[in-house]
Protein backbone atom coordinates (compact mmCIF):
# COMPACT_ATOMS: atom_id res chain seq x y z
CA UNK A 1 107.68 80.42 41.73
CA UNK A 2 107.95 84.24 40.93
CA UNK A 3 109.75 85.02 44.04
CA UNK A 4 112.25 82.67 43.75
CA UNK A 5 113.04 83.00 40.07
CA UNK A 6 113.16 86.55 39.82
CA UNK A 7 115.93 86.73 42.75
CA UNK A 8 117.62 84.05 41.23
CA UNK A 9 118.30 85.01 37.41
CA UNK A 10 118.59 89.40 38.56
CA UNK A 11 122.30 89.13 39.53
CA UNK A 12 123.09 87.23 36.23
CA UNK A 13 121.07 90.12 34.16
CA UNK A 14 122.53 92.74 36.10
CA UNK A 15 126.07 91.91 34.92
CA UNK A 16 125.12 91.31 31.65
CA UNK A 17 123.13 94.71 31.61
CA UNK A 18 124.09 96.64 34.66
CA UNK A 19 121.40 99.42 35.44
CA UNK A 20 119.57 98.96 32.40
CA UNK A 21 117.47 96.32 34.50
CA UNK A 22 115.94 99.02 36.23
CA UNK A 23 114.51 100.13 33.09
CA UNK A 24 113.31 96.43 32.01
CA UNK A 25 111.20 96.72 35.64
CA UNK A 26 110.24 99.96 34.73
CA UNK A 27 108.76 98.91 31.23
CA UNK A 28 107.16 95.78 33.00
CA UNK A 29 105.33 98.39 35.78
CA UNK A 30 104.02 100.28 33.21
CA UNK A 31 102.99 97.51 30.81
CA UNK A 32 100.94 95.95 34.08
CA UNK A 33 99.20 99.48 34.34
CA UNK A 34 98.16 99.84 31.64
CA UNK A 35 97.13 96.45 31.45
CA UNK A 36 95.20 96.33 34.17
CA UNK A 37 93.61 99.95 33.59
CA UNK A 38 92.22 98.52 30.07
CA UNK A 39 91.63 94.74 30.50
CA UNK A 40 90.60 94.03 33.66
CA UNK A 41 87.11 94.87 35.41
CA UNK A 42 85.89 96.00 38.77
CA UNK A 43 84.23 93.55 40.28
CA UNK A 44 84.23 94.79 43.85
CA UNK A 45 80.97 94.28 45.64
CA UNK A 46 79.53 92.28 43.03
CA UNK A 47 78.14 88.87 43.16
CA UNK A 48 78.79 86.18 40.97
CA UNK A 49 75.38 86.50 38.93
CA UNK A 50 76.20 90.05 38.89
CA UNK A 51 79.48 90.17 37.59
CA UNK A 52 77.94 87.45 34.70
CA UNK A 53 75.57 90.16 34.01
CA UNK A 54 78.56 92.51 33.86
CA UNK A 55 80.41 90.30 31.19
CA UNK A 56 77.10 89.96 29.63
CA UNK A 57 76.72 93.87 29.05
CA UNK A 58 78.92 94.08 26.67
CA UNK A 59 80.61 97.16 29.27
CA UNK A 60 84.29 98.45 28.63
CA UNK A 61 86.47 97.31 31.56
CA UNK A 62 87.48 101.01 32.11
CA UNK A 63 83.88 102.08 32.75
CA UNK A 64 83.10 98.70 34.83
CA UNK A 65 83.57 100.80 37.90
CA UNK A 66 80.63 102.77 37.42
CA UNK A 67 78.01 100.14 35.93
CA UNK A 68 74.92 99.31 38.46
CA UNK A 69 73.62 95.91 38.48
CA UNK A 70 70.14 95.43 37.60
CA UNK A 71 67.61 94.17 40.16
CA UNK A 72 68.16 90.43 40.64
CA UNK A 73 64.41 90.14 39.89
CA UNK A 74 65.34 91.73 36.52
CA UNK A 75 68.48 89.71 35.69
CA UNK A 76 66.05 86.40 36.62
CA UNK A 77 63.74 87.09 33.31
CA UNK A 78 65.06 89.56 31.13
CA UNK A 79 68.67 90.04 31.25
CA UNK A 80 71.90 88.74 29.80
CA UNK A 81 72.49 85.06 29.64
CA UNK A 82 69.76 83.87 32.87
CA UNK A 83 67.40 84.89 30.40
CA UNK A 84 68.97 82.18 27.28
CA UNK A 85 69.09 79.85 30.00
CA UNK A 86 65.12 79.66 31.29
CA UNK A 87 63.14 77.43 29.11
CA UNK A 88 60.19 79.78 27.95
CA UNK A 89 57.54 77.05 29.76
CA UNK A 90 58.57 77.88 33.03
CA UNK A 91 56.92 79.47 35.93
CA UNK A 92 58.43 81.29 38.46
């Protein structure tokens, strides 16, 4: 959808604002930086019960890079939200 709408509507905002669209793109780039620098976390690597265990942590996405997950014998019993989950009854 993006890639045919934004070719579509730039030559009617480039005559209404000439080379100031350049700037607009500019502003958006640096928005999505930012954006992603702050809000969004590194999950590379990481398994989905890991990266729950990330969320879980209460980390800052900007430090997510550098967290190590604990042992998945660890998350089973005492970690994050696997550890709500298990009824207390239960063996392993």
């Amino acid at each position: 959808l993006w890639e045919f709408l934004i070719p579509f509507f730039t030559p009617f905002i480039t005559n209404d604002i000439h080379f100031y669209y350049g700037f607009v793109f500019t502003g958006c780039l640096i928005f999505s930086f930012f954006f992603v620098y702050f809000f969004v976390y590194e999950t590379k690597g990481l398994s989905l019960e890991e990266v729950d265990e990330l969320y879980a942590s209460g980390i800052q996405p900007w430090k997510s890079s550098g967290w190590v997950p604990p042992s998945h014998d660890s998350m089973a019993h005492t970690t994050g939200f696997a550890s709500e989950a298990k009824p207390s009854g239960e063996h392993v």
